[in-house]
Protein backbone atom coordinates (compact mmCIF):
# COMPACT_ATOMS: atom_id res chain seq x y z
CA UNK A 1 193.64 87.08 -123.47
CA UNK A 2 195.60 86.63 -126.67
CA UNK A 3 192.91 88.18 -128.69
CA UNK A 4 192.91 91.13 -126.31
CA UNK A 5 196.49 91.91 -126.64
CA UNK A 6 196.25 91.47 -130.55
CA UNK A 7 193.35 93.64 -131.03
CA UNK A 8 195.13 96.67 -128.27
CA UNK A 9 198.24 96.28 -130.46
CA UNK A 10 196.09 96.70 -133.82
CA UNK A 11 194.57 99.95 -132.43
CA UNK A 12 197.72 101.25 -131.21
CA UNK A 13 199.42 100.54 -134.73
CA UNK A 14 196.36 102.71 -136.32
CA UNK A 15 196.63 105.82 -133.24
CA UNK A 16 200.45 105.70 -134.31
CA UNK A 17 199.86 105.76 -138.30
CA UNK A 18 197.41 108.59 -137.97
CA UNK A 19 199.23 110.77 -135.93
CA UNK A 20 202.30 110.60 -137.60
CA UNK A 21 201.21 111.45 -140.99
CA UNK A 22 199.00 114.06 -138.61
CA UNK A 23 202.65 115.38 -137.70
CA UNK A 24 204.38 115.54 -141.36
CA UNK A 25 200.43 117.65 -142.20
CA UNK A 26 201.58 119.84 -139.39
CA UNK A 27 204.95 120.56 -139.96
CA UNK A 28 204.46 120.94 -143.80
CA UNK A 29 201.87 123.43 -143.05
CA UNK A 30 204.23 125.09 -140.34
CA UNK A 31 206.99 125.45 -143.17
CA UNK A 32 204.24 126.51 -145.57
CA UNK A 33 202.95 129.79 -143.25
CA UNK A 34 205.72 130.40 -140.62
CA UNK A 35 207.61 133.22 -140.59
CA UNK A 36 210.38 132.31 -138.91
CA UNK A 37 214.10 132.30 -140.43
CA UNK A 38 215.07 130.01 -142.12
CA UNK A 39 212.03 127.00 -141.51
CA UNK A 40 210.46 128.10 -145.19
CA UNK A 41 213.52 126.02 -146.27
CA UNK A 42 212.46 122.96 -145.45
CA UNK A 43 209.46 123.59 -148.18
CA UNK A 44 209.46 120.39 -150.71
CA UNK A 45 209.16 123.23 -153.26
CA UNK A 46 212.49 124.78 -151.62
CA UNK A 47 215.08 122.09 -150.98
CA UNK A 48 215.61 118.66 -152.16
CA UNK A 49 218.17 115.90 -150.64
CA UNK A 50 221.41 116.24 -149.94
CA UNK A 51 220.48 120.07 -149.12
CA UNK A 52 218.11 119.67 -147.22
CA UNK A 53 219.50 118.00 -145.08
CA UNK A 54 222.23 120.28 -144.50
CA UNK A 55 220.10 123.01 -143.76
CA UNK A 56 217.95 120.78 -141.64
CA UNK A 57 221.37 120.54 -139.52
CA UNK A 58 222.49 123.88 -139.60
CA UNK A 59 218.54 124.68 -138.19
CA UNK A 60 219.26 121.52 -135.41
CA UNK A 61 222.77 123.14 -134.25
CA UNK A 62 221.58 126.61 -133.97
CA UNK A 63 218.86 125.27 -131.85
CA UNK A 64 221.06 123.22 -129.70
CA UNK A 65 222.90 126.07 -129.34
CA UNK A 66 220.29 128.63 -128.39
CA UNK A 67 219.21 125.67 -125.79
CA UNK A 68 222.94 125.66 -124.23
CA UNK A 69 223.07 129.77 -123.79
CA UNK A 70 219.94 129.20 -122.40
CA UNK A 71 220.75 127.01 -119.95
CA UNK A 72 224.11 128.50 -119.37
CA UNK A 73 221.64 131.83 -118.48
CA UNK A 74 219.76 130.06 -116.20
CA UNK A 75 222.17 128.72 -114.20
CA UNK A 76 224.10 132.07 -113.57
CA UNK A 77 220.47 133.19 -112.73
CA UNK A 78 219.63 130.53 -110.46
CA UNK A 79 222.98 129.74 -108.65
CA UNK A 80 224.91 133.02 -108.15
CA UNK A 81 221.86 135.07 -107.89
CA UNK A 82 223.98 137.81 -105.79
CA UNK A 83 226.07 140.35 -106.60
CA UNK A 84 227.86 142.65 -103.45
CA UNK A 85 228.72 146.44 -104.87
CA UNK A 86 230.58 149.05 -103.52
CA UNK A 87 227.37 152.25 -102.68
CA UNK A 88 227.67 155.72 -101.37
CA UNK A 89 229.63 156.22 -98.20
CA UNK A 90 227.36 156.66 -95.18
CA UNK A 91 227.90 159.15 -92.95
CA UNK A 92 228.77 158.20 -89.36
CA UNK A 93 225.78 160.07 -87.95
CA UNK A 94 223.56 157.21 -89.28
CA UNK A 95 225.59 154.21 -88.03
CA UNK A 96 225.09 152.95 -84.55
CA UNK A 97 228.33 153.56 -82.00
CA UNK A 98 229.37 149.51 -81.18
CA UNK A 99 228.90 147.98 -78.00
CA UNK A 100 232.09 147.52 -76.20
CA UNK A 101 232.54 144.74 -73.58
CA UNK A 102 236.10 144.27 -71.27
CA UNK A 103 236.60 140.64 -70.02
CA UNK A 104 239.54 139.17 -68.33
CA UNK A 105 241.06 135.82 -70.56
CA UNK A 106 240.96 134.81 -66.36
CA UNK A 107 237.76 134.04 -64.57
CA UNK A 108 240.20 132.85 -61.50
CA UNK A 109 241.49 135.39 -59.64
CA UNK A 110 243.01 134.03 -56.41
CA UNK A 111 242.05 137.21 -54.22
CA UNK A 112 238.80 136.92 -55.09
CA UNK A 113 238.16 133.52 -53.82
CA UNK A 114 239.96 133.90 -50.64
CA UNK A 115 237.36 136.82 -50.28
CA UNK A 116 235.15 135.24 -51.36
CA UNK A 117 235.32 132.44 -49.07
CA UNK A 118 235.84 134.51 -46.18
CA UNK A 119 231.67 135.29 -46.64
CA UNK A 120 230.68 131.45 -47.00
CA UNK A 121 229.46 129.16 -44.47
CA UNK A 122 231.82 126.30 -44.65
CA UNK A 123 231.21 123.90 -41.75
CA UNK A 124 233.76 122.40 -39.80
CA UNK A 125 236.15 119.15 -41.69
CA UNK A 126 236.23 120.64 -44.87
CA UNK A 127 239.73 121.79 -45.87
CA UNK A 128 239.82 125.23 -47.53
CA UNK A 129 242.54 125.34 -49.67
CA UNK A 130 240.67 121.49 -51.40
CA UNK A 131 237.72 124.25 -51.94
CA UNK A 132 239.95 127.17 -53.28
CA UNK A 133 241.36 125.00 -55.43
CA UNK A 134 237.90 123.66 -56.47
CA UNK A 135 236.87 127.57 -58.57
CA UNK A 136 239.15 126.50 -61.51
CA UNK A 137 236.66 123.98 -62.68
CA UNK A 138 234.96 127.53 -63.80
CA UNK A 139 237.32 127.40 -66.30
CA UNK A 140 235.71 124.92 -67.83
CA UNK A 141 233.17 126.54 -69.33
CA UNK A 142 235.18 129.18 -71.14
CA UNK A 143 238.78 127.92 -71.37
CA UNK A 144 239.34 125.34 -74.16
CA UNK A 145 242.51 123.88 -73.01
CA UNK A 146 241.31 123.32 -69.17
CA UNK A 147 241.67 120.35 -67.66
CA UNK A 148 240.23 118.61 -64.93
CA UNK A 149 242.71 118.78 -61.58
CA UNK A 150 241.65 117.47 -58.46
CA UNK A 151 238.44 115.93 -58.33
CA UNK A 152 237.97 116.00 -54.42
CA UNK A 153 238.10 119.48 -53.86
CA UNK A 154 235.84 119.47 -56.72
CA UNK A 155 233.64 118.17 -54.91
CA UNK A 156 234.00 119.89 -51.65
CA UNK A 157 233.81 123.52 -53.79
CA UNK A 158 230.19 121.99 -55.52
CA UNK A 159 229.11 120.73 -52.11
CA UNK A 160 229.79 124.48 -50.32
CA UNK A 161 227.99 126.14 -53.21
CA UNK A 162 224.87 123.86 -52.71
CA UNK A 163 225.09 124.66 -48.81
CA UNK A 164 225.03 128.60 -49.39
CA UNK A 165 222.40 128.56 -52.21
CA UNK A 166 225.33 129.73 -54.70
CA UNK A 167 224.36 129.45 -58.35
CA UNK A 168 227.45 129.20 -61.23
CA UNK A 169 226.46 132.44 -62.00
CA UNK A 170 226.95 134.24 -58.51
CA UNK A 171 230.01 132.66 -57.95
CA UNK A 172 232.27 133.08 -61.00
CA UNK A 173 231.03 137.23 -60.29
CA UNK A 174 232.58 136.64 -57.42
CA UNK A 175 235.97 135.07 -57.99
CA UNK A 176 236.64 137.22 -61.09
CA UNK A 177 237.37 141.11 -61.70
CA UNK A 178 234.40 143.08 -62.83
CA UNK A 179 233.31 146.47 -63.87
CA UNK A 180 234.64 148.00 -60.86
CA UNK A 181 238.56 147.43 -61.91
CA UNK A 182 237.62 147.41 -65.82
CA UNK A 183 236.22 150.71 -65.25
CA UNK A 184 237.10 153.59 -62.70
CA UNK A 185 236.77 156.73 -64.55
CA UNK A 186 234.66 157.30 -68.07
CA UNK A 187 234.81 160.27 -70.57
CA UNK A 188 232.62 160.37 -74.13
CA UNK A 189 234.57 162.95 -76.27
CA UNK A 190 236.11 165.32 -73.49
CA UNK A 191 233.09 165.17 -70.67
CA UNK A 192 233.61 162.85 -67.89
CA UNK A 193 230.34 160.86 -66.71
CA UNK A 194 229.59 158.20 -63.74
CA UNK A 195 230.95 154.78 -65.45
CA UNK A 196 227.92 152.98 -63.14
CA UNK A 197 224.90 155.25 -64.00
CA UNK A 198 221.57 154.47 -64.76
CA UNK A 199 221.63 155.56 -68.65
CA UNK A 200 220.52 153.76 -71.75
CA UNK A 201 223.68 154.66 -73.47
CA UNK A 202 226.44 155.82 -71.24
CA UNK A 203 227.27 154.01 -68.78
CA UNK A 204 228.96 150.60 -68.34
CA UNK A 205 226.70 147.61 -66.98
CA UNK A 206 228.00 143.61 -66.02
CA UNK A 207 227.78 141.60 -68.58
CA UNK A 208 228.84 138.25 -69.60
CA UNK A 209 230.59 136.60 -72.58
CA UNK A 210 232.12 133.92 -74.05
CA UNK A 211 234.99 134.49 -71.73
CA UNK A 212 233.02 134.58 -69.10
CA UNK A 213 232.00 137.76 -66.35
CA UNK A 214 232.82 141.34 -68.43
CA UNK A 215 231.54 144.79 -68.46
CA UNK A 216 229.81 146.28 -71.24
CA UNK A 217 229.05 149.31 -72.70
CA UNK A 218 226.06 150.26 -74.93
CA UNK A 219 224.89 146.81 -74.52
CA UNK A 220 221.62 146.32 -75.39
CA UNK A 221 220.81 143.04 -76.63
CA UNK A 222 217.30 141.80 -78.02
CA UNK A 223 215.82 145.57 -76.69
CA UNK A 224 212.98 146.30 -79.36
CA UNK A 225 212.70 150.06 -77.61
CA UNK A 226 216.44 150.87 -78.11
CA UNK A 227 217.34 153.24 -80.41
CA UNK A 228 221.15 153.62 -81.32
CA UNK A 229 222.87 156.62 -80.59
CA UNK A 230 226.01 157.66 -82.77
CA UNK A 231 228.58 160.02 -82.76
CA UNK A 232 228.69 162.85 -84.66
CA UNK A 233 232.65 163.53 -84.97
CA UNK A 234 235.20 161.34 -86.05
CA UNK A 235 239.14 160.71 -84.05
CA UNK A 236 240.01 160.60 -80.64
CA UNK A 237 237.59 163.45 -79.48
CA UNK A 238 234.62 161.97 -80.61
CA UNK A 239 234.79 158.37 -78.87
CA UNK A 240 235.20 156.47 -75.38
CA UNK A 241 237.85 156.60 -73.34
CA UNK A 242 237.88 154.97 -69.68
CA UNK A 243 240.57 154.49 -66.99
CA UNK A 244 240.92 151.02 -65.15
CA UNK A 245 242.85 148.88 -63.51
CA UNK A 246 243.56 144.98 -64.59
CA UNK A 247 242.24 143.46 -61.56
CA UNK A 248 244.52 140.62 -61.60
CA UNK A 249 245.73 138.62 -58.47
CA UNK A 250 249.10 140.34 -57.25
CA UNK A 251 252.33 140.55 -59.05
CA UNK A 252 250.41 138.63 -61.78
CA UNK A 253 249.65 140.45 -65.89
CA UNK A 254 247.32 138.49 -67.86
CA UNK A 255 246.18 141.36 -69.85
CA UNK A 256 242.27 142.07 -70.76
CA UNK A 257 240.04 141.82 -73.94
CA UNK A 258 238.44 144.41 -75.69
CA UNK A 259 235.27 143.15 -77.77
CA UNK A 260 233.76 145.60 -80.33
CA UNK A 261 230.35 144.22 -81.29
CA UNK A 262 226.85 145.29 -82.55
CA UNK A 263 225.02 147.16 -79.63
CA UNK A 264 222.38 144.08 -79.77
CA UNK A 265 224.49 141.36 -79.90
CA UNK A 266 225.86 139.24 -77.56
CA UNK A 267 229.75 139.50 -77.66
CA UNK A 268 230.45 135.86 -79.12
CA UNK A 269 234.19 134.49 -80.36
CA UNK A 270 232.99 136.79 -84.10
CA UNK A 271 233.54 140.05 -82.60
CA UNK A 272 236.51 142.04 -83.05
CA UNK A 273 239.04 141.48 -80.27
CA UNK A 274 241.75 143.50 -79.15
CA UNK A 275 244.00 142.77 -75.92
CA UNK A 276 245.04 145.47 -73.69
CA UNK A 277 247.73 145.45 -71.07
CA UNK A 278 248.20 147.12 -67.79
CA UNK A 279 250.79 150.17 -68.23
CA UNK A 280 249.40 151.25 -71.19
CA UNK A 281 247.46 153.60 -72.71
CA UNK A 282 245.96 151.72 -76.05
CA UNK A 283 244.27 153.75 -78.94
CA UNK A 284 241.29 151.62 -80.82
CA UNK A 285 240.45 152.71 -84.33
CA UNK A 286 237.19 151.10 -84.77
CA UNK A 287 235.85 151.03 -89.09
CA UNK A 288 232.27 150.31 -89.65
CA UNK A 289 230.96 148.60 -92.30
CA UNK A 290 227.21 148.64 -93.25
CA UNK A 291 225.54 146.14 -95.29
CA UNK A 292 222.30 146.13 -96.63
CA UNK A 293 219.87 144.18 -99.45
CA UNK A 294 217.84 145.60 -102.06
CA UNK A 295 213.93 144.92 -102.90
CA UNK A 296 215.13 142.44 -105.39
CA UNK A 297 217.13 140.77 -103.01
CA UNK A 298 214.67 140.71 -100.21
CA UNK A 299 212.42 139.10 -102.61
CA UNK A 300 214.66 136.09 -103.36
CA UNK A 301 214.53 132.90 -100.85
CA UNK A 302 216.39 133.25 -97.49
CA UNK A 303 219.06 130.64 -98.81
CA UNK A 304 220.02 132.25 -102.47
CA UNK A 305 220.30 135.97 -101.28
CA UNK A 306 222.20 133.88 -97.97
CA UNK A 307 220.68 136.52 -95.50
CA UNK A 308 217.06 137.14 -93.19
CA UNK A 309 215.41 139.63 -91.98
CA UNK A 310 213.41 139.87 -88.37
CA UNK A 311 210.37 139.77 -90.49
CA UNK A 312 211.40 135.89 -91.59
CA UNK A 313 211.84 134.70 -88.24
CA UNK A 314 208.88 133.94 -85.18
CA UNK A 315 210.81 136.71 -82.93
CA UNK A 316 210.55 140.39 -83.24
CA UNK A 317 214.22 140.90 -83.91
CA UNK A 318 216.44 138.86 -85.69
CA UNK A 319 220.15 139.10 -84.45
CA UNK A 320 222.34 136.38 -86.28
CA UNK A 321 224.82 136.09 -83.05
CA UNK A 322 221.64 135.47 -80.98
CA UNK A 323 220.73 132.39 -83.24
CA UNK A 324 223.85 130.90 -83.14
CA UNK A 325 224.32 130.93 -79.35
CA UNK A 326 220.57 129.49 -79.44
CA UNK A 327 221.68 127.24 -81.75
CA UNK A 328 224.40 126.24 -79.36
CA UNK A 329 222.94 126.27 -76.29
CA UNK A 330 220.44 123.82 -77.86
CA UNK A 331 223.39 121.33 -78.39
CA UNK A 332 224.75 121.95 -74.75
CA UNK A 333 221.29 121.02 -73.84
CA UNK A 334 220.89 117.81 -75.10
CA UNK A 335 224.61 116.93 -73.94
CA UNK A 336 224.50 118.41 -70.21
CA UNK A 337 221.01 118.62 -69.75
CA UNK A 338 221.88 122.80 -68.55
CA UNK A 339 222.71 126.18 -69.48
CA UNK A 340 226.08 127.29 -68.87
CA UNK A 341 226.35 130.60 -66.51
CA UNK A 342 228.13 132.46 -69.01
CA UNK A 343 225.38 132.07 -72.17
CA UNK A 344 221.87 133.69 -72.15
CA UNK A 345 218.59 131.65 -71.39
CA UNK A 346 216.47 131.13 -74.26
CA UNK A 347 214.10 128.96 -71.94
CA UNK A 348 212.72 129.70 -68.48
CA UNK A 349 212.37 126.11 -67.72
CA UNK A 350 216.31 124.97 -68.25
CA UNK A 351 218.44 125.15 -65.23
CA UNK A 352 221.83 126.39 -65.23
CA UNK A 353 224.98 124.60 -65.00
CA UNK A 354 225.76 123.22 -62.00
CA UNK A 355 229.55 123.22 -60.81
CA UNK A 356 229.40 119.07 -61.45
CA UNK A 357 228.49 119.82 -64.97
CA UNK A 358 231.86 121.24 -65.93
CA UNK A 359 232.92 118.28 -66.81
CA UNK A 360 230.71 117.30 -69.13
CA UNK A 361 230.87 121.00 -70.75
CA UNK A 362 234.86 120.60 -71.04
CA UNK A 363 234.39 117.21 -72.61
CA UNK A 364 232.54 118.71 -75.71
CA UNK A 365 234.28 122.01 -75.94
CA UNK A 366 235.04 121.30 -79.27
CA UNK A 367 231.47 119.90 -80.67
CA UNK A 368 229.80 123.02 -78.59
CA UNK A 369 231.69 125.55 -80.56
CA UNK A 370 231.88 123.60 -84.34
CA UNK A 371 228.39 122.75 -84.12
CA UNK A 372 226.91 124.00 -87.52
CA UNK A 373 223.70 126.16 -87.29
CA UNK A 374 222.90 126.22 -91.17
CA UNK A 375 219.44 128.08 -90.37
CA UNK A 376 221.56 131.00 -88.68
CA UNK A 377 222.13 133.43 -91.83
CA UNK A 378 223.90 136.48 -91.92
CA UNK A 379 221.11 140.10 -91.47
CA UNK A 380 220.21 141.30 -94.70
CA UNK A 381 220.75 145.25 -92.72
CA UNK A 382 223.48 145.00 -90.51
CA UNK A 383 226.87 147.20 -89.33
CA UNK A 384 229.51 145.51 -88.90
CA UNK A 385 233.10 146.82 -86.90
CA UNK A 386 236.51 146.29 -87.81
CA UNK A 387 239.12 147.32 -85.39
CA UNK A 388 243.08 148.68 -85.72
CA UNK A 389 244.78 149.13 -82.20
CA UNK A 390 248.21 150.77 -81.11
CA UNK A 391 249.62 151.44 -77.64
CA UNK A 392 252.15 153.53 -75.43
CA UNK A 393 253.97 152.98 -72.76
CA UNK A 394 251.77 155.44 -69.81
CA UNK A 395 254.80 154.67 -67.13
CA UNK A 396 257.51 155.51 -69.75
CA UNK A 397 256.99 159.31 -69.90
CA UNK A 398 254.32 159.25 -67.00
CA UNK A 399 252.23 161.31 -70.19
CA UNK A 400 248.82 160.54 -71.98
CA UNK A 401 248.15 162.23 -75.36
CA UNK A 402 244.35 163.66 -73.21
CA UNK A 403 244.66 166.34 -70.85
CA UNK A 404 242.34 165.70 -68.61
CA UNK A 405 244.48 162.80 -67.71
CA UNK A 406 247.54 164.84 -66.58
CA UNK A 407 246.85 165.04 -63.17
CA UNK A 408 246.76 161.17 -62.65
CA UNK A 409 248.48 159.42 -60.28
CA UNK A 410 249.74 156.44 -62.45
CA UNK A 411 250.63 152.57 -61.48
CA UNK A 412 251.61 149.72 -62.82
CA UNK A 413 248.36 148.20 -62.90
CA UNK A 414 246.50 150.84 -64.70
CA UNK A 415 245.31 151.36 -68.48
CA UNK A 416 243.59 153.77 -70.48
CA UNK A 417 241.55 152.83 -73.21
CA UNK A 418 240.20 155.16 -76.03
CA UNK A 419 237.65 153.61 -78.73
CA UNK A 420 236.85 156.05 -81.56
CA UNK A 421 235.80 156.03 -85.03
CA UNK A 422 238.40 156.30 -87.53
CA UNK A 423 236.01 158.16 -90.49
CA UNK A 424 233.74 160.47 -91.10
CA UNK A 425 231.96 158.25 -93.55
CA UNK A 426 231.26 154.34 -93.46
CA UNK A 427 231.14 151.98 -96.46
CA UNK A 428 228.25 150.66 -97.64
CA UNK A 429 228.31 147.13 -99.09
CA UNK A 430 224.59 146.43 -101.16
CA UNK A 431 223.83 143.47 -102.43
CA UNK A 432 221.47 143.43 -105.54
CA UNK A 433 220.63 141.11 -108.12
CA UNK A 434 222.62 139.94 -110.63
CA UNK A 435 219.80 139.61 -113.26
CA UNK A 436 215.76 140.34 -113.00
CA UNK A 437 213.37 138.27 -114.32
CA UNK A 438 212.61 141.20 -116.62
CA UNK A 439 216.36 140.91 -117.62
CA UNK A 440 216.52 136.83 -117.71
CA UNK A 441 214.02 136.65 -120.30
CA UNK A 442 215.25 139.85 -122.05
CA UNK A 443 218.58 137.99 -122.30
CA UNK A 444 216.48 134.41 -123.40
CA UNK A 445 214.85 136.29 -126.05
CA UNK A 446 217.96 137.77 -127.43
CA UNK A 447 219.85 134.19 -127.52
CA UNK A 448 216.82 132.73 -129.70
CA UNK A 449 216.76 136.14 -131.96
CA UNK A 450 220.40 135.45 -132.69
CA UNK A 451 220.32 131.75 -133.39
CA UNK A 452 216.76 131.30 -135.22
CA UNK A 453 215.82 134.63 -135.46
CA UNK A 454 212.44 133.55 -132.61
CA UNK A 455 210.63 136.28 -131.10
CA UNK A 456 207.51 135.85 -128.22
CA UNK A 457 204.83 135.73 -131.08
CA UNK A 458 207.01 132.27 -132.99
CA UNK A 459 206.30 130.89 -129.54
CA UNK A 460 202.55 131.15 -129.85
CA UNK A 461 202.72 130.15 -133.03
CA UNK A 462 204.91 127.39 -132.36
CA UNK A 463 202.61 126.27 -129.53
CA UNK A 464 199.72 126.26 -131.79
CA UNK A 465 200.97 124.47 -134.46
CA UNK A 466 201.91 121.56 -131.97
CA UNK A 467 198.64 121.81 -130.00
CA UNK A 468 195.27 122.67 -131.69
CA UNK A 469 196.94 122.01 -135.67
CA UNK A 470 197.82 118.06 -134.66
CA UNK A 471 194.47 118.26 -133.19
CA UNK A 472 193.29 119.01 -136.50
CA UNK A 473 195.26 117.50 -138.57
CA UNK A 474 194.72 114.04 -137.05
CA UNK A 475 191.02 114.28 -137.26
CA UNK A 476 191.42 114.39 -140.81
CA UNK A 477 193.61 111.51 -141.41
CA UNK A 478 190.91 109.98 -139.15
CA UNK A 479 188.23 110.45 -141.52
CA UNK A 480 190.21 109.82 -144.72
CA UNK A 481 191.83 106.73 -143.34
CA UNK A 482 187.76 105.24 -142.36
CA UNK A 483 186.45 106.48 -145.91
């Protein structure tokens, strides 16, 4: 064993003698033929000592510091790959009108139930106003601050659902104002149409949101066939306008929300929000912005250029909203075992949220809507709307700024809404790269041209001196060291 380790280390003493004199060979000859600045130098015929040893550190720190640019380079390539610039307006003819959706802050609304409870089949023993009470625990699903009041007529509400066949659904539509006080008369520009028609575009359709029951209009969510109208004029005449009434309990405001959102997304808590009140006739200015990614970009991974495209993802269309309410609903899942009434199914096979799961879904609230869906990045071609709103007083002057509403018999419960864009032309914000490959190694050469004077040919030449010369080179010591 001893022997063994004596004779490896005498063979590995001999490798190590021959290749380094292989190495001075090499680099002598390198010195001798190169081309590049400043290496002829190093020639024993050039410089001697003290000198050469200077120069041999000015050569070291101009290569340390051609390495550091470099790097430096690389980084700002690598990391902050992005860069968001200001292109050429768009003109509102190619951007998409927004969906609009009304919801009431209030899924409760006391009239409703009693109405609603007048159509139920409540058997004898059960006490009615237990059961009225019992609808708030809708809240639960859509008002963060709820909490739980009395849990027998809790019960008695979830046990008089299960007797009718009632799902969550079906019930909160009941109890809650809907498109038919949202909504009573509809106008695009200064033509009046049916609010409740059949039509891909106008007309205004139930909906739900976070917030729970709404109306919506131009609502089209996850429809591969839809193709978005716009408007072609800008201001007040060019928009929506409809007439409604709050559809609030009696002697009771709570005001409603307007949500301005992407015709195919769902209207989640990242839409634009304005609240209108009854008496009022509110003006919404509504600014698009559209956003798109250049071939560069689009060629970068999904998490450097920090967007997707529906080509990325397994469905057809990829809608960021509509991944982050999967996302979500995923989370409710495996915490309530349900779907809550108010968010869309992504799977046939999970049930919905019972009344006795409200509980549960006000006890995470807060985890349900932090929950972090890192996979859900922003579209790489999207519009998005930003929204400016001002009101007037309809009652004050018994007056609205449209004439076709002149002849209107006005009360205290009743709005008018007008949504409109507030251009002619959009912004567009494009996102392109800050630096090509083409330009990262145009920038690499020019570092190592300005510190040593390197070009792509000393590389070659580098690499073959290192390579096939040591090769060489050490054969030759080889067979002068045996002779």
């Amino acid at each position: 064993m001893k022997l063994s380790l004596l004779k490896n280390k005498s063979e590995f003493l001999i490798f190590w003698k021959r290749f380094r004199l292989a190495l001075g060979d090499t680099f002598l000859e390198y010195a001798m033929r190169t081309k590049v600045s400043g290496i002829w130098l190093l020639r024993p015929t050039k410089t001697h000592g003290v000198t050469k040893y200077i120069w041999s550190s000015v050569l070291l720190s101009l290569f340390s510091l051609a390495v550091y640019l470099s790097l430096q380079l690389w980084l700002k390539f690598y990391s902050y790959p992005i860069l968001n610039t200001i292109a050429n307006d768009v003109a509102i003819t190619d951007v998409p009108f927004p969906g609009v959706t009304v919801c009431s802050p209030k899924v409760i609304n006391v009239d409703r139930v009693k109405r609603f409870m007048n159509k139920l089949n409540i058997p004898p023993g059960y006490d009615l106003q237990k059961i009225a009470e019992g609808f708030d625990y809708l809240n639960a699903f859509t008002d963060q601050t709820w909490l739980p009041t009395n849990t027998s007529s809790f019960n008695q509400t979830y046990q008089i659902l299960l007797l009718n066949n009632i799902t969550t659904y079906e019930a909160a539509v009941a109890v809650s104002a809907g498109c038919d006080d949202f909504v009573r008369r509809c106008f695009w520009g200064n033509e009046e149409f049916n609010c409740r028609q059949k039509n891909e575009y106008l007309s205004f359709v139930p909906t739900t949101s976070y917030l729970g029951p709404c109306c919506s209009f131009n609502f089209h969510p996850q429809n591969e066939s839809y193709v978005p109208f716009s408007s072609n004029t800008f201001g007040i005449d060019g928009g929506l306008s409809f007439i409604g009434v709050e559809g609030s309990e009696h002697d009771t405001s709570t005001g409603l929300i307007v949500l301005v959102h992407h015709p195919m997304d769902f209207a989640t808590e990242a839409a634009s929000s304005v609240t209108i009140t009854s008496n009022s006739e509110s003006f919404i200015e509504i600014s698009p912005t559209v956003q798109a990614a250049s071939t560069e970009v689009i060629e970068l991974p999904a998490k450097k250029r920090d967007c997707l495209t529906s080509d990325e993802v397994s469905g057809n269309i990829y809608r960021q909203a509509a991944c982050v309410l999967q996302c979500e609903s995923e989370t409710i899942l495996e915490k309530c075992h349900c779907n809550p009434y108010h968010l869309p199914k992504f799977s046939p096979d999970v049930r919905m949220c019972l009344l006795n799961d409200s509980e549960c879904y006000s006890r995470n609230f807060d985890n349900f809507k932090s929950v972090r869906c890192e996979n859900c990045l922003p579209n790489c071609h999207d519009v998005t709307y930003n929204t400016l709103a001002y009101k007037t007083d309809i009652l004050l002057h018994n007056y609205s700024v449209n004439h076709f509403h002149k002849r209107l018999n006005y009360s205290k419960d009743m709005f008018i809404v007008h949504l409109f864009l507030s251009r002619q032309v959009v912004p567009s914000i494009h996102k392109v790269t800050v630096m090509s490959w083409i330009g990262l190694l145009s920038d690499l050469g020019g570092v190592f041209n300005l510190c040593l004077g390197l070009s792509m040919i000393s590389v070659v030449e580098f690499v073959y001196y290192c390579t096939y010369r040591i090769k060489v080179n050490y054969k030759m010591r080889s067979v002068i060291m045996q002779s």
